[in-house]
PDB file of N, CA and C in Angstrom:
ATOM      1  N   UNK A   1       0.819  -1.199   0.000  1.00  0.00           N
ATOM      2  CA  UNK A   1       0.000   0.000   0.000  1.00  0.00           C
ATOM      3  C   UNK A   1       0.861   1.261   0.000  1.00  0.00           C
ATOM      4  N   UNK A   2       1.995   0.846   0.501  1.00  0.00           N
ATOM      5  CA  UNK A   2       2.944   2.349   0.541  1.00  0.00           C
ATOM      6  C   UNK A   2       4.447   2.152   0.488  1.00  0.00           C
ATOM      7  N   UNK A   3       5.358   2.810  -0.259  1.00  0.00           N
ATOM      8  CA  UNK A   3       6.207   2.649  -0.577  1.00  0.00           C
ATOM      9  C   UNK A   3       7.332   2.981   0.377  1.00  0.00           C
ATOM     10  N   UNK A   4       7.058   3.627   1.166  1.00  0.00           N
ATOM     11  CA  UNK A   4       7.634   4.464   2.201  1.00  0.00           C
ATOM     12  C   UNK A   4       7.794   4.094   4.033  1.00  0.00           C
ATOM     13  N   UNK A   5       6.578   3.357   4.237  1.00  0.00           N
ATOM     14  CA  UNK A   5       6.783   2.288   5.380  1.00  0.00           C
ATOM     15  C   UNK A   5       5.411   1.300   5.033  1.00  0.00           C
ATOM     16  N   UNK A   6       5.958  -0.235   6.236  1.00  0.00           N
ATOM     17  CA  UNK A   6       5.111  -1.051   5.569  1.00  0.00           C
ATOM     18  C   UNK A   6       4.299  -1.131   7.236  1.00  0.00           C
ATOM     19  N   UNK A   7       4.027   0.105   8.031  1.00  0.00           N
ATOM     20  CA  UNK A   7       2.774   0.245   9.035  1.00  0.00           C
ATOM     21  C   UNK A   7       2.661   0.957   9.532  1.00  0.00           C
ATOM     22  N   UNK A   8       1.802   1.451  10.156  1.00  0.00           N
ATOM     23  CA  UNK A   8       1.390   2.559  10.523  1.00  0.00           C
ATOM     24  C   UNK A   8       0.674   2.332  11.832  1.00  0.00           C
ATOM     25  N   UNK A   9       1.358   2.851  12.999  1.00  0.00           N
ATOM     26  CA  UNK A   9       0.265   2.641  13.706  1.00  0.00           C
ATOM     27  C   UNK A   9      -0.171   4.086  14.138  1.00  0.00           C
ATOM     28  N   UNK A  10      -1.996   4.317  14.629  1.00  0.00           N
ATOM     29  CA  UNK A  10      -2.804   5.615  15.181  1.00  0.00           C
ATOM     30  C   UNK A  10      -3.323   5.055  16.036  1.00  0.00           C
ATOM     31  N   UNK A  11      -2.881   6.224  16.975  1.00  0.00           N
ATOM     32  CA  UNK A  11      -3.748   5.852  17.970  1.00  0.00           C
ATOM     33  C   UNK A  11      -4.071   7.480  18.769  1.00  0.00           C
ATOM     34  N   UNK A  12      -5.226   7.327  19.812  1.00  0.00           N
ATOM     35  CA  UNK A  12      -5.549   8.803  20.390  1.00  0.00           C
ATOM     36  C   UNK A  12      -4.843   8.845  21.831  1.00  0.00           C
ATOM     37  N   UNK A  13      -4.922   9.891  22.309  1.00  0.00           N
ATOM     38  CA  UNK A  13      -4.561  10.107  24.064  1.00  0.00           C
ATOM     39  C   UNK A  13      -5.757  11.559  24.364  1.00  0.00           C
ATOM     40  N   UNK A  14      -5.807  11.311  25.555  1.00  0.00           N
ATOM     41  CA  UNK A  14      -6.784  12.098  26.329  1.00  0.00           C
ATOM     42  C   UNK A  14      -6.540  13.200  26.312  1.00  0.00           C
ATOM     43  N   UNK A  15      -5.612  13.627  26.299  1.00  0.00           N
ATOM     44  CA  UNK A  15      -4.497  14.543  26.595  1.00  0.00           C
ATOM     45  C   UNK A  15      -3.235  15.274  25.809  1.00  0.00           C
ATOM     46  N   UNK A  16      -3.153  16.349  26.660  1.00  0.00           N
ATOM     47  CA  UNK A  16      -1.715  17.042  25.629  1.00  0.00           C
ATOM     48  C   UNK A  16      -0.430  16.149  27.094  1.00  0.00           C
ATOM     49  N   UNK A  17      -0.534  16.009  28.088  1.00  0.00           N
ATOM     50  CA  UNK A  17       0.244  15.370  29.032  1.00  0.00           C
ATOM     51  C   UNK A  17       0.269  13.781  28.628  1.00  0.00           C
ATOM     52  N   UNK A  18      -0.889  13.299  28.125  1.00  0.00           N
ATOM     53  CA  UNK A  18      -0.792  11.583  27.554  1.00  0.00           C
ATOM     54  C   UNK A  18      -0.590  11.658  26.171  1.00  0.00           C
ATOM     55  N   UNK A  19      -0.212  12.403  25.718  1.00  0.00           N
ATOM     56  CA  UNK A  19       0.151  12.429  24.218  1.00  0.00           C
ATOM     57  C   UNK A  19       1.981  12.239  24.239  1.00  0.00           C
ATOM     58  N   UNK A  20       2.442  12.952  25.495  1.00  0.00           N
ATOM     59  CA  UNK A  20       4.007  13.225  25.893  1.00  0.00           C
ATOM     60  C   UNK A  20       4.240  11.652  25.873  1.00  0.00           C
ATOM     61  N   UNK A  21       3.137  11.328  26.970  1.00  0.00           N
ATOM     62  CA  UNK A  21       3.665  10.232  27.660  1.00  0.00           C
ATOM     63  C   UNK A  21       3.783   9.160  26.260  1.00  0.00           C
ATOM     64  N   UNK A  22       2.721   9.184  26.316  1.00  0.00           N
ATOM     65  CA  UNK A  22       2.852   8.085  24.643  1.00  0.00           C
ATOM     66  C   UNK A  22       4.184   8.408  23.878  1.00  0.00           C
ATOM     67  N   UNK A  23       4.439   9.594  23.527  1.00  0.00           N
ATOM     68  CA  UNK A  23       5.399   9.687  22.670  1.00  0.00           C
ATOM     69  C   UNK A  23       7.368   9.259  23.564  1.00  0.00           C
ATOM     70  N   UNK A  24       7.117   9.262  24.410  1.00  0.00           N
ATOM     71  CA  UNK A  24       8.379   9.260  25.375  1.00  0.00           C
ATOM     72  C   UNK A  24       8.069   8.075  25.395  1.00  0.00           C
ATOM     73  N   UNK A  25       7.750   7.411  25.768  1.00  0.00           N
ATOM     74  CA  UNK A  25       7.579   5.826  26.197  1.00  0.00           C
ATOM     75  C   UNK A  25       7.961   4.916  24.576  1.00  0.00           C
ATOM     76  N   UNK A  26       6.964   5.294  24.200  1.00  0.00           N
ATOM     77  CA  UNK A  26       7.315   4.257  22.447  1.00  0.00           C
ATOM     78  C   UNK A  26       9.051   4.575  21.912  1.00  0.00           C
ATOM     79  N   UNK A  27       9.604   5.766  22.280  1.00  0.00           N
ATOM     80  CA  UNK A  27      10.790   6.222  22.012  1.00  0.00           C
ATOM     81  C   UNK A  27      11.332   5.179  22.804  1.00  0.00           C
ATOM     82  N   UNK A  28      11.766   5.554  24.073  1.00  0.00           N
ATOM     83  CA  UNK A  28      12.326   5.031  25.037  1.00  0.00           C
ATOM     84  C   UNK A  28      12.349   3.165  25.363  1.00  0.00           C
ATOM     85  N   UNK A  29      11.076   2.653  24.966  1.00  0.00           N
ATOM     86  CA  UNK A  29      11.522   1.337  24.611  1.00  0.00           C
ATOM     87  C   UNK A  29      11.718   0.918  23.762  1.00  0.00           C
ATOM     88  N   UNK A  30      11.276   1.507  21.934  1.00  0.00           N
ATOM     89  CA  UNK A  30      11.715   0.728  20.948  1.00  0.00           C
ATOM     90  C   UNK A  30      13.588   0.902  21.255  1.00  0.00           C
ATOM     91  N   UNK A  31      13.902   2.052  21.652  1.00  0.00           N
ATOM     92  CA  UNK A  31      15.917   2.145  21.854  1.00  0.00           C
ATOM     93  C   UNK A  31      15.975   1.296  23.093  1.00  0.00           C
ATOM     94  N   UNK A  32      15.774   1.266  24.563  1.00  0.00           N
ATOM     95  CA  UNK A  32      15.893   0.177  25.720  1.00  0.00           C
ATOM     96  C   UNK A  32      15.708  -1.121  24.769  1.00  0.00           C
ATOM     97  N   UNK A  33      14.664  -1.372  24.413  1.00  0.00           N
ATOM     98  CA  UNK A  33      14.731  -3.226  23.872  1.00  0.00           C
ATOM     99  C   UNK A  33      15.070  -3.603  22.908  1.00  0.00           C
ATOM    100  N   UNK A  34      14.979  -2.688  22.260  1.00  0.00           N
ATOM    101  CA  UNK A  34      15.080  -2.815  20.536  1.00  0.00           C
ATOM    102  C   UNK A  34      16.903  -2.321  19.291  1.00  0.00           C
ATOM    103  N   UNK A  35      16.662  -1.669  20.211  1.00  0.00           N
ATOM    104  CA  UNK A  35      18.054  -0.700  19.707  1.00  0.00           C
ATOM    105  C   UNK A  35      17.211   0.321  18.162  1.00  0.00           C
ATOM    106  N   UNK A  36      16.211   0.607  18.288  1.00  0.00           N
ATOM    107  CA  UNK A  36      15.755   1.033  17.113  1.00  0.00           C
ATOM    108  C   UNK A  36      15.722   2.760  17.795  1.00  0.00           C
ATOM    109  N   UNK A  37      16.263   3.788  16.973  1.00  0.00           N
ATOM    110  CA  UNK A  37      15.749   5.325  17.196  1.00  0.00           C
ATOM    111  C   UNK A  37      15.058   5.617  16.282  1.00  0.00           C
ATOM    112  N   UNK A  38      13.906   6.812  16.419  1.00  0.00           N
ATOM    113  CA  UNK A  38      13.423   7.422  15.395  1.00  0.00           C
ATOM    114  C   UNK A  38      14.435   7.983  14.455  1.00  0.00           C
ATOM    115  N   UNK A  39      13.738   8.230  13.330  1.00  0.00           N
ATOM    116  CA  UNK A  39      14.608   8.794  12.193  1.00  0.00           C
ATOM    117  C   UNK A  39      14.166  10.177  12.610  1.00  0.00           C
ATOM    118  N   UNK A  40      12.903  10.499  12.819  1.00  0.00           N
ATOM    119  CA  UNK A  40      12.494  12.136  12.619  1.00  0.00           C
ATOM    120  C   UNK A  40      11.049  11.777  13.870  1.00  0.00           C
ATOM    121  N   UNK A  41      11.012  12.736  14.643  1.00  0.00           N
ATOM    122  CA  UNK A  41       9.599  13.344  15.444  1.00  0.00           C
ATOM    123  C   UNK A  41       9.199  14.525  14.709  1.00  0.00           C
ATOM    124  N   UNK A  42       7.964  14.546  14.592  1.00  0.00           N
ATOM    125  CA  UNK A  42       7.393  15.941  13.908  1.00  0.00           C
ATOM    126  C   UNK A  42       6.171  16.047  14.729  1.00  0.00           C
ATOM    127  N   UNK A  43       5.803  17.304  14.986  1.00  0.00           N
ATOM    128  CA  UNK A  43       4.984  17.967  15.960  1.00  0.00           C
ATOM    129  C   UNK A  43       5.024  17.626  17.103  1.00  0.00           C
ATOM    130  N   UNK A  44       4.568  18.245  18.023  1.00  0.00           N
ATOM    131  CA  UNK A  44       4.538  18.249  19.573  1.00  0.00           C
ATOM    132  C   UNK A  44       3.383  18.152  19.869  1.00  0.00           C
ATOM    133  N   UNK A  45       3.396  17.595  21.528  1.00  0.00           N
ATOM    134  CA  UNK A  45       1.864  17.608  22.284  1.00  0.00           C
ATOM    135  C   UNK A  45       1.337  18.650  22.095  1.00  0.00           C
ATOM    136  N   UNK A  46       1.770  19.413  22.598  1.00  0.00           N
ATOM    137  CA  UNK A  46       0.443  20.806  22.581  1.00  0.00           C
ATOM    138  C   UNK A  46      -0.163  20.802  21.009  1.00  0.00           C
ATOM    139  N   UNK A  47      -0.024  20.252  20.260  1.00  0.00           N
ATOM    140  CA  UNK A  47      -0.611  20.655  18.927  1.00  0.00           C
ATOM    141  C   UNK A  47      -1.756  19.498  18.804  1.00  0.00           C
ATOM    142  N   UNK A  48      -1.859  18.654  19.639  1.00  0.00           N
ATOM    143  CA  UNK A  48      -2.469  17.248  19.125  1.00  0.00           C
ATOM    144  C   UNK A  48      -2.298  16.415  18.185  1.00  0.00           C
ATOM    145  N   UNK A  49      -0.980  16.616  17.713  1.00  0.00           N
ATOM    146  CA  UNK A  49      -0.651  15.560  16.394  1.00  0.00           C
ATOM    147  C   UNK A  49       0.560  15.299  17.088  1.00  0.00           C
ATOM    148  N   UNK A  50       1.146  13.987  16.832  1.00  0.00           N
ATOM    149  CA  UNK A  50       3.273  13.653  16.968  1.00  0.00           C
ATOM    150  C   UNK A  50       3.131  12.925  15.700  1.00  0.00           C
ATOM    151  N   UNK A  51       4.079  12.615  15.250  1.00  0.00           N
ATOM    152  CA  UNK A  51       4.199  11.891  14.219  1.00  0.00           C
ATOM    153  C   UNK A  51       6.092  11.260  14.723  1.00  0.00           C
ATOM    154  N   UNK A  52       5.814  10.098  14.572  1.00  0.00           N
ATOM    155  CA  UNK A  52       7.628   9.650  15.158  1.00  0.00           C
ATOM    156  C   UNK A  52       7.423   8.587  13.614  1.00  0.00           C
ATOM    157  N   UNK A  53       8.615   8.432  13.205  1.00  0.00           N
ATOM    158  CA  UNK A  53       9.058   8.133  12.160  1.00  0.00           C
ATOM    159  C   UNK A  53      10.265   6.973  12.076  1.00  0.00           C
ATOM    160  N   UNK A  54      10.038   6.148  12.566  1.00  0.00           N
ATOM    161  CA  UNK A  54      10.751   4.958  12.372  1.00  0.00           C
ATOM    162  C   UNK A  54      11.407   3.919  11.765  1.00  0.00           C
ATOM    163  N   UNK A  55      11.038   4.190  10.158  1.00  0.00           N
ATOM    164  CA  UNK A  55      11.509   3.827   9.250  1.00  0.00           C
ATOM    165  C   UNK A  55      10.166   3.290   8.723  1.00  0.00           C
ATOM    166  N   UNK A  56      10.789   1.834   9.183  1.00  0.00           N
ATOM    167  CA  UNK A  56       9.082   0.965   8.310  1.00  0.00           C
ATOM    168  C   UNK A  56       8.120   0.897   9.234  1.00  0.00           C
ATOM    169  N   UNK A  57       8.245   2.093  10.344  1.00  0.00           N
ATOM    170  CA  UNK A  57       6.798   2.327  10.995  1.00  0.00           C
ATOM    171  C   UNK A  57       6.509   3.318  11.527  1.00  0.00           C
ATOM    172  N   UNK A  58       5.517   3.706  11.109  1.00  0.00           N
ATOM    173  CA  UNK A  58       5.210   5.433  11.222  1.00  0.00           C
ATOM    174  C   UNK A  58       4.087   5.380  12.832  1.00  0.00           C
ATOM    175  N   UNK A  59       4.384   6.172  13.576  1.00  0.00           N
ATOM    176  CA  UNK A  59       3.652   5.801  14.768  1.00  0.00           C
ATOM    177  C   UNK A  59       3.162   7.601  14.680  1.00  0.00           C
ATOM    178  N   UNK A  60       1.883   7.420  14.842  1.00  0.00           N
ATOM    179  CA  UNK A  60       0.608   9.015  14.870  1.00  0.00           C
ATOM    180  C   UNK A  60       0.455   8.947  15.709  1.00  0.00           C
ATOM    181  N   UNK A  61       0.283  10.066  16.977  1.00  0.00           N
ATOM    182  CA  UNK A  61      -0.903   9.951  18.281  1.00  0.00           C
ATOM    183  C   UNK A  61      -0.743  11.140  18.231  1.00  0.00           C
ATOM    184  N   UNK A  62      -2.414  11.054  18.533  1.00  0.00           N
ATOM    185  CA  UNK A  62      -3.301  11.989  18.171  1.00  0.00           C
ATOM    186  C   UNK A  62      -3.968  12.733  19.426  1.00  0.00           C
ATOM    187  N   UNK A  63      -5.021  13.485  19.720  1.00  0.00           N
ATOM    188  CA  UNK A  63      -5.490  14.117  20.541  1.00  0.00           C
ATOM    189  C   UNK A  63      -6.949  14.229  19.659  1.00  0.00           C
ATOM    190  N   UNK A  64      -7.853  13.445  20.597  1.00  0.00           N
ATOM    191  CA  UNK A  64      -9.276  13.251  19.850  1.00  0.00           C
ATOM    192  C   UNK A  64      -9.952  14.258  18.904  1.00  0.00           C
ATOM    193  N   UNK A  65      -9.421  15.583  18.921  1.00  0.00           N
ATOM    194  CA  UNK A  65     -10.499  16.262  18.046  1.00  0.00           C
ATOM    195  C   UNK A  65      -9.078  16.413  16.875  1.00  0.00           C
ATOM    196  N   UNK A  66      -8.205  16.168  16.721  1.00  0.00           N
ATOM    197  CA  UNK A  66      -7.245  16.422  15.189  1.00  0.00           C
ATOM    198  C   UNK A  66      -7.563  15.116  14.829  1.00  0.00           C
ATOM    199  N   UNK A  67      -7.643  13.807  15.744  1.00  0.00           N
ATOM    200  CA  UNK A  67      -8.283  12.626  14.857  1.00  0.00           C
ATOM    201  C   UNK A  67      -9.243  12.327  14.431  1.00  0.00           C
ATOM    202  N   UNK A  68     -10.048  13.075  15.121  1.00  0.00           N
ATOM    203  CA  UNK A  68     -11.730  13.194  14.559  1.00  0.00           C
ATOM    204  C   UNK A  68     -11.330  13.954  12.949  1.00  0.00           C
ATOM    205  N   UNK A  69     -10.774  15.362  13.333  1.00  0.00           N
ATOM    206  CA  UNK A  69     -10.334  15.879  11.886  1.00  0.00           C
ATOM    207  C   UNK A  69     -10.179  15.541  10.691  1.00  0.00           C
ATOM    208  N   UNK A  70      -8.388  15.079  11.062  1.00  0.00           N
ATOM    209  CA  UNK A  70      -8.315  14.389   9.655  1.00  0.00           C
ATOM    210  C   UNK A  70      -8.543  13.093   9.148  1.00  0.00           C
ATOM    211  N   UNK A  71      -9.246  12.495  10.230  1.00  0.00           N
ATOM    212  CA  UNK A  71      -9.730  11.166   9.878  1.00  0.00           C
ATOM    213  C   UNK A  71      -8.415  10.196   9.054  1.00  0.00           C
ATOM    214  N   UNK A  72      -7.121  10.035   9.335  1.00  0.00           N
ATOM    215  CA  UNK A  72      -6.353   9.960   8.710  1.00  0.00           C
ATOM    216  C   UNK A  72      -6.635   8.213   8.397  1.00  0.00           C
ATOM    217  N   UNK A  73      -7.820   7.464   9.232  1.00  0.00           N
ATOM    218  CA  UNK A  73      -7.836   5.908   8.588  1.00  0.00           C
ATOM    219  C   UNK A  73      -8.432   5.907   7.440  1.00  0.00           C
ATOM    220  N   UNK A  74      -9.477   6.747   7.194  1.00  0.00           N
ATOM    221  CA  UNK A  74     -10.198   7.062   5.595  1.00  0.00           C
ATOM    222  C   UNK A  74      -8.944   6.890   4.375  1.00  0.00           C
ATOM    223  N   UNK A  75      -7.766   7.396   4.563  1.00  0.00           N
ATOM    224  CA  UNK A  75      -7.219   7.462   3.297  1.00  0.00           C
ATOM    225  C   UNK A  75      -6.056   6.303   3.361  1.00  0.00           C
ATOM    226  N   UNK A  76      -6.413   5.440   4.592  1.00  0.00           N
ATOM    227  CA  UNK A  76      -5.595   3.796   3.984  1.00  0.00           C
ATOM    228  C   UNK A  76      -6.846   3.119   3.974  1.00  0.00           C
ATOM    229  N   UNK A  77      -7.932   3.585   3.690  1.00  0.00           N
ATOM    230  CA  UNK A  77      -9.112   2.366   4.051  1.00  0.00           C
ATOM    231  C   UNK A  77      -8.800   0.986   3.655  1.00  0.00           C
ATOM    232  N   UNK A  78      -8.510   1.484   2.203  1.00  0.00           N
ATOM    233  CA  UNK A  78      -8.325  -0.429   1.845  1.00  0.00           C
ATOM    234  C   UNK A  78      -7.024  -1.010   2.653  1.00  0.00           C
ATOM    235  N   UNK A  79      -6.244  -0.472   3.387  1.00  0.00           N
ATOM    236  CA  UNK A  79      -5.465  -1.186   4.129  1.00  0.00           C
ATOM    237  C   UNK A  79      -5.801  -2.284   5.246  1.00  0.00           C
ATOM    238  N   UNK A  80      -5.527  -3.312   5.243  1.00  0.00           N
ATOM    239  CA  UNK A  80      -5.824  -4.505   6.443  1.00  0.00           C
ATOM    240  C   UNK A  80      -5.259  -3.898   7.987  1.00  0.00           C
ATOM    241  N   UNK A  81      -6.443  -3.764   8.626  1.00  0.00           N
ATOM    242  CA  UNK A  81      -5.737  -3.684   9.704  1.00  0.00           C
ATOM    243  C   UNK A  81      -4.929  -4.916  10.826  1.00  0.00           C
ATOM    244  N   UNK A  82      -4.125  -4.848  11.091  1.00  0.00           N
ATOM    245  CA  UNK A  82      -3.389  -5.793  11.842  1.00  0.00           C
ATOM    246  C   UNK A  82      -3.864  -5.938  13.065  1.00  0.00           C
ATOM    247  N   UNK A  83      -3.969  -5.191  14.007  1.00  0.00           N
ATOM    248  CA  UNK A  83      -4.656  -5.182  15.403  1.00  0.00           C
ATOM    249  C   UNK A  83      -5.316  -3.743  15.529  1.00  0.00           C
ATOM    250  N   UNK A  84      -6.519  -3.695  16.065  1.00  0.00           N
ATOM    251  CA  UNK A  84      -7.267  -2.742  16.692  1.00  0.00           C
ATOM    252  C   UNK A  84      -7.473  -2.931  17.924  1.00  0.00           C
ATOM    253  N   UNK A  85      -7.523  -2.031  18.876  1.00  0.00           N
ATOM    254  CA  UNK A  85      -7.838  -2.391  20.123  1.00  0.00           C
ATOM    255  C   UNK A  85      -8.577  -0.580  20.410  1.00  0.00           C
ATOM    256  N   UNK A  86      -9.007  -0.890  21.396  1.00  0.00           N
ATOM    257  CA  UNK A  86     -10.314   0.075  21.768  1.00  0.00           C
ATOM    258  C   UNK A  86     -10.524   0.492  23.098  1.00  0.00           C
TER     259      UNK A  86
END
């Protein structure tokens, strides 16, 4: 579906403080367990978007009303999702 990474994960946080946390944590263990760093972070909590950039996995968290927004699952629709959780 994309040439550029092969997943994507979105997900929301309550919060501009659980948006941090999300984004510090997914950092901090993919390098602790993994040895993997982002290539690039783009935007910050206070904005309600992060975008961390991992190579072949793009990790979004969001802040409920920019995901309500751009609805960003509409434009992989035909993509399979792998796990949803709720």
């Amino acid at each position: 579906m994309s040439l550029f990474a092969d997943y994507f994960v979105v997900c929301s946080a309550a919060s501009e403080r659980q948006i941090g946390a999300i984004l510090r944590d997914a950092i901090e263990t993919l390098r602790n367990e993994h040895g993997v760093r982002p290539l690039r972070v783009e935007g910050e909590a206070s904005s309600g978007w992060v975008l961390i950039d991992f190579g072949d996995v793009i990790v979004h968290v969001f802040g409920a009303e920019q995901r309500a927004y751009y609805k960003l699952e509409e434009l992989w629709s035909e993509a399979v999702p792998l796990v949803r959780m709720q």
